[in-house]
Protein backbone atom coordinates (compact mmCIF):
# COMPACT_ATOMS: atom_id res chain seq x y z
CA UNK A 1 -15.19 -29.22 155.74
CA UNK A 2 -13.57 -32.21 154.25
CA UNK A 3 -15.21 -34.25 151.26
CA UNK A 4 -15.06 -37.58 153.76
CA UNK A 5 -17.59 -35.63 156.07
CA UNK A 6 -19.35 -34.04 153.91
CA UNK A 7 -23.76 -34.92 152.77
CA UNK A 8 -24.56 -37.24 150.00
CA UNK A 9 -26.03 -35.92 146.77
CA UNK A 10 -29.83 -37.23 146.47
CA UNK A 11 -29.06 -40.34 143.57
CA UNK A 12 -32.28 -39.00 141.89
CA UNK A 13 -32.60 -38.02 138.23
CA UNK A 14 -28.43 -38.53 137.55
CA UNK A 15 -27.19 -39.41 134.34
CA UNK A 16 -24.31 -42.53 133.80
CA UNK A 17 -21.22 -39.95 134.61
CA UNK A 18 -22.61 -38.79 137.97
CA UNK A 19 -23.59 -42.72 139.02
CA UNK A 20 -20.33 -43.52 138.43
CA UNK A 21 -18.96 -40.38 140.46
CA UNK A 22 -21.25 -41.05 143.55
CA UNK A 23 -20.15 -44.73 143.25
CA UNK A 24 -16.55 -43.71 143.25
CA UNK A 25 -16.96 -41.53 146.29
CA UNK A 26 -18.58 -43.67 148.07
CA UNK A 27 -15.85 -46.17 147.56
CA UNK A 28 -13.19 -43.73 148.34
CA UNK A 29 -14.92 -42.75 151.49
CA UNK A 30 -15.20 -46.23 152.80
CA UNK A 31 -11.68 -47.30 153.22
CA UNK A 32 -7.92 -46.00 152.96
CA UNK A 33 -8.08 -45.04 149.34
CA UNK A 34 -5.29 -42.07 149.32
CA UNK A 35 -3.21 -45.20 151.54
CA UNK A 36 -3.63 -48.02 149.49
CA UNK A 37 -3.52 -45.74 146.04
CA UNK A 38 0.43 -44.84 147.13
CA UNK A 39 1.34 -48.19 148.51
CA UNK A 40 0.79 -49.12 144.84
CA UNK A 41 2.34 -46.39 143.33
CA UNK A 42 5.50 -47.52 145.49
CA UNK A 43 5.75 -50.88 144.24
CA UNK A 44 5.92 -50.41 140.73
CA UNK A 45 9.07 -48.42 140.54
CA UNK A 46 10.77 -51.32 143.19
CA UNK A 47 10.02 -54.01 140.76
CA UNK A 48 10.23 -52.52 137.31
CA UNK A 49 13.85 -50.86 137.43
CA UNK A 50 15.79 -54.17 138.35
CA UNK A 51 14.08 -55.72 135.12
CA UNK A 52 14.09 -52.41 133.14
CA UNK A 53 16.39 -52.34 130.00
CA UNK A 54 17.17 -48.94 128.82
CA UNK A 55 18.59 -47.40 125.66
CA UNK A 56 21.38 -44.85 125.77
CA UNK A 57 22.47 -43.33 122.44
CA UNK A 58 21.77 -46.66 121.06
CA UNK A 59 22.94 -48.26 123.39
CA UNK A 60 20.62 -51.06 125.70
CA UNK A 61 21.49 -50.66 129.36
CA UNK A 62 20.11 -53.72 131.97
CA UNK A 63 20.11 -52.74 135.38
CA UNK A 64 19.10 -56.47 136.46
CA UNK A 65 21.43 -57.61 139.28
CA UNK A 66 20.88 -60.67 142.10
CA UNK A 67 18.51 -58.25 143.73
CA UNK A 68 15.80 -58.43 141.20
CA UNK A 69 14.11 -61.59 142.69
CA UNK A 70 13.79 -59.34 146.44
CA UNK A 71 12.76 -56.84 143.99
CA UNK A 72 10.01 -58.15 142.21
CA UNK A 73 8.59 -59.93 145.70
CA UNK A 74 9.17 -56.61 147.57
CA UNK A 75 7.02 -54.61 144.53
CA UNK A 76 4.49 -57.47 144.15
CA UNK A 77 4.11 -57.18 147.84
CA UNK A 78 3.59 -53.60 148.48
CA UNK A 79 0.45 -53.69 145.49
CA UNK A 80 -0.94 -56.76 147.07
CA UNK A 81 -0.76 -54.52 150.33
CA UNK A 82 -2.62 -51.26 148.76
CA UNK A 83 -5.31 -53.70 147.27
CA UNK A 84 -5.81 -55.00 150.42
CA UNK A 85 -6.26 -51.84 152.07
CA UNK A 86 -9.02 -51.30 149.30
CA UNK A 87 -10.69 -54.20 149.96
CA UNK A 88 -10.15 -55.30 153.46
CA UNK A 89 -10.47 -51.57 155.88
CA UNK A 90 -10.27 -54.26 158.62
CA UNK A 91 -6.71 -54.57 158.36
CA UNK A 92 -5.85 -51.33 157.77
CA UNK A 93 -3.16 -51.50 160.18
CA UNK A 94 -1.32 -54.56 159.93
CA UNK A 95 -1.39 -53.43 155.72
CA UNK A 96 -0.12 -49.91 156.52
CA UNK A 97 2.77 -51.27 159.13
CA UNK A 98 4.01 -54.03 156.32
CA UNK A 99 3.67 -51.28 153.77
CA UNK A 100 6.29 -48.98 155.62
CA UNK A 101 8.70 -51.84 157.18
CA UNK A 102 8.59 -52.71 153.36
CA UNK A 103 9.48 -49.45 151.85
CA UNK A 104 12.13 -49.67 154.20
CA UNK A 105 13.68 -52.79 153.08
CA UNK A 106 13.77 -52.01 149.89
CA UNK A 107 16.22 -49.18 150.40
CA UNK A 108 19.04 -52.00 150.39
CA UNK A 109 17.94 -54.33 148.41
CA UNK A 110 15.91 -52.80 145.55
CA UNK A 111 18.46 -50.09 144.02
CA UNK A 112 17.38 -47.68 146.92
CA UNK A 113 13.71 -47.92 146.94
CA UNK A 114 13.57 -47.23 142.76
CA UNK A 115 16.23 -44.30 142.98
CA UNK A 116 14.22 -43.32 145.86
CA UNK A 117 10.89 -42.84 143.82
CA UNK A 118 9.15 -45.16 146.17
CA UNK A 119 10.78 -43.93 149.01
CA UNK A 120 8.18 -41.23 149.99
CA UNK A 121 4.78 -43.25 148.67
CA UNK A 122 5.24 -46.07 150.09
CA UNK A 123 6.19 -44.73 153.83
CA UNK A 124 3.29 -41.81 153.34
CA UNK A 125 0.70 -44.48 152.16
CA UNK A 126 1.41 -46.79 155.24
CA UNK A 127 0.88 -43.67 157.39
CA UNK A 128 -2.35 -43.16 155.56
CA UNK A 129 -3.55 -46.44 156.15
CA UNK A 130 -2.36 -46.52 159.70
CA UNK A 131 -4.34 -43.44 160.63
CA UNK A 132 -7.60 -43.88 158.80
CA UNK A 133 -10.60 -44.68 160.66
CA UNK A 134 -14.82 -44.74 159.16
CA UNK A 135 -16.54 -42.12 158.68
CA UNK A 136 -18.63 -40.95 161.20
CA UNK A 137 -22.63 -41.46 161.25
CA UNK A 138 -23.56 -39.05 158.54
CA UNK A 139 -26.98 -36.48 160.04
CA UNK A 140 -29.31 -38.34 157.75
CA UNK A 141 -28.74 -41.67 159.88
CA UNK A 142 -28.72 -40.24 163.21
CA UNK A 143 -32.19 -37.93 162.70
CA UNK A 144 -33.05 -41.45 161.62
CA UNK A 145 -32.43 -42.86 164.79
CA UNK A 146 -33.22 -40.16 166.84
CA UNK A 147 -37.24 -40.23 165.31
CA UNK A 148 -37.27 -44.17 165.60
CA UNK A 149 -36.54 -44.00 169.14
CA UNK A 150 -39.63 -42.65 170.66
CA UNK A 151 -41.44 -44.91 168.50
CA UNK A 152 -39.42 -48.53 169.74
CA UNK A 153 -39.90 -47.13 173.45
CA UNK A 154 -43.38 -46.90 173.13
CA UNK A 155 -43.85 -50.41 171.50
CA UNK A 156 -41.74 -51.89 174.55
CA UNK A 157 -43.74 -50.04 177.18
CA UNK A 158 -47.02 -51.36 175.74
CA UNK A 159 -45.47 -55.03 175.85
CA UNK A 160 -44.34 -54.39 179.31
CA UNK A 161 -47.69 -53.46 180.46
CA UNK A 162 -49.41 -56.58 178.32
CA UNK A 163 -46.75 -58.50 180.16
CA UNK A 164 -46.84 -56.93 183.65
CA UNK A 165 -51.01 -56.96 183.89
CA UNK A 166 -51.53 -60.92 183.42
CA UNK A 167 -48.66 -61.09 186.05
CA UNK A 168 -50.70 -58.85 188.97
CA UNK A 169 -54.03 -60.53 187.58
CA UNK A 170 -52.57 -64.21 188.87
CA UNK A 171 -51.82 -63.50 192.75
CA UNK A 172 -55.35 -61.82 192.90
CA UNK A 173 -57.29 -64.84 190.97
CA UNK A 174 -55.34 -67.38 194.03
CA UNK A 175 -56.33 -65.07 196.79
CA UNK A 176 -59.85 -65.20 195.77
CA UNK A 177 -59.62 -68.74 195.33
CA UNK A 178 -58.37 -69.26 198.80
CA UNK A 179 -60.46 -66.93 200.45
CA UNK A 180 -62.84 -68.22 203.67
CA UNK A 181 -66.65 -68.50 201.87
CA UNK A 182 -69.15 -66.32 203.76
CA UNK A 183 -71.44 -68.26 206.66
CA UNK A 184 -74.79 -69.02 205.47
CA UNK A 185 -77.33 -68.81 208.12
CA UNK A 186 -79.48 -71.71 208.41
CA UNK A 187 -83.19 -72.49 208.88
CA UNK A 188 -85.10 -70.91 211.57
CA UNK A 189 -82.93 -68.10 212.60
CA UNK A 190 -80.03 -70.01 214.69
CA UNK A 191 -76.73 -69.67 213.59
CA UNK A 192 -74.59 -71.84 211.71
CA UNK A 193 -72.64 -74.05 213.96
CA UNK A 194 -69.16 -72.42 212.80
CA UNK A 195 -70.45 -69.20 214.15
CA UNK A 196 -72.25 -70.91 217.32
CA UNK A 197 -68.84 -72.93 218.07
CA UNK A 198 -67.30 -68.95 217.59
CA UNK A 199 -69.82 -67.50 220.08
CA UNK A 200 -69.02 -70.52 222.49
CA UNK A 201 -72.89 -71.98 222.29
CA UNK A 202 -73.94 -75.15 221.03
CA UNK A 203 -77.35 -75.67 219.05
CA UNK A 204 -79.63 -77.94 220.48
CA UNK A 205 -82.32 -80.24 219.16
CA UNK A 206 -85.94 -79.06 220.68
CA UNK A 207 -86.70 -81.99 222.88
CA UNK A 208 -83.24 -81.61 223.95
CA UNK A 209 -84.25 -78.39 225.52
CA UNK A 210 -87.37 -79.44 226.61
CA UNK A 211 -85.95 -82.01 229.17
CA UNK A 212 -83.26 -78.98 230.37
CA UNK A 213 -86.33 -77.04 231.23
């Protein structure tokens, strides 16, 4: 198993040397270190031969020709790049691609990449950065999740229900507001005149009924 997959250390009871070791592994894991590490390494050699002055039996040799300007931009460049990767994983691509595409430009112009020193770095470190991606969840997080989620689904089917109850409560509060209210009968035993006009008879006074008799 590779160190980038592998479980955090608990970050209890550690002295100074092993904070700074966890820190440095986490900051490792979290971008294109290996990348970004050799995209620097590449741009030191590009810039520093061209303004190098050597000694030879006494002897001070200067190597700086018309090239050393493209030099000293194509070095600065390729460090700016690996810091980038550091400190930007976002563009991790476009810094890889410039990294290589610079590596190769310098063949011509910067004394063959360094006497081909940063020939190799720089090309491996843009592949590096090219083809890193994050780390995946690590177990901690996901049995994490995994225990959380029975919990949030029970909280949202209790507010459904809160919700869904006042909802069925409202049609039946209107249907018992617009139900028909139940005939009363009235005095003396005849029926109320919705139910006599119902029944097809009409009340009638008592001397009314006297004179039909």
């Amino acid at each position: 198993m590779s160190s980038a997959l592998a479980e955090y250390r608990p970050a209890e009871h550690e002295n100074p040397a092993q904070w700074v070791r966890r820190v440095f592994r986490t900051f490792r894991r979290t971008r294109p270190y290996y990348g970004g590490l050799l995209a620097m390494f590449a741009g030191v050699p590009i810039m520093y031969f061209p303004y190098a002055k050597l000694s030879l039996n006494g002897m001070t040799v200067t190597m700086a020709t018309t090239a050393g300007a493209g030099s000293l931009i194509i070095g600065i460049l390729l460090i700016v790049l690996g810091l980038t990767a550091w400190f930007q994983p976002a563009v991790r691509v476009f810094a890889g691609v410039a990294t290589m595409l610079l590596t190769l430009i310098s063949i011509p112009v910067s004394n063959l990449a360094g006497f081909g020193l940063a020939l190799l770095p720089g090309l491996i470190g843009g592949g590096l950065m090219v083809a890193w991606a994050p780390n995946p969840v690590q177990p901690e997080a996901k049995a994490e999740a995994v225990a959380a989620a029975p919990a949030t689904t029970a909280a949202t089917a209790t507010a459904t229900t809160a919700v869904a109850e006042p909802a069925k409560a409202e049609p039946a509060a209107a249907e018992a507001a617009t139900a028909p209210l139940p005939a009363v009968p009235a005095q003396g035993g005849s029926p109320a005149p919705e139910q006599a006009a119902a029944e097809g008879t009409v009340p009638q006074k008592s001397g009314e009924s006297g004179e039909a008799r």
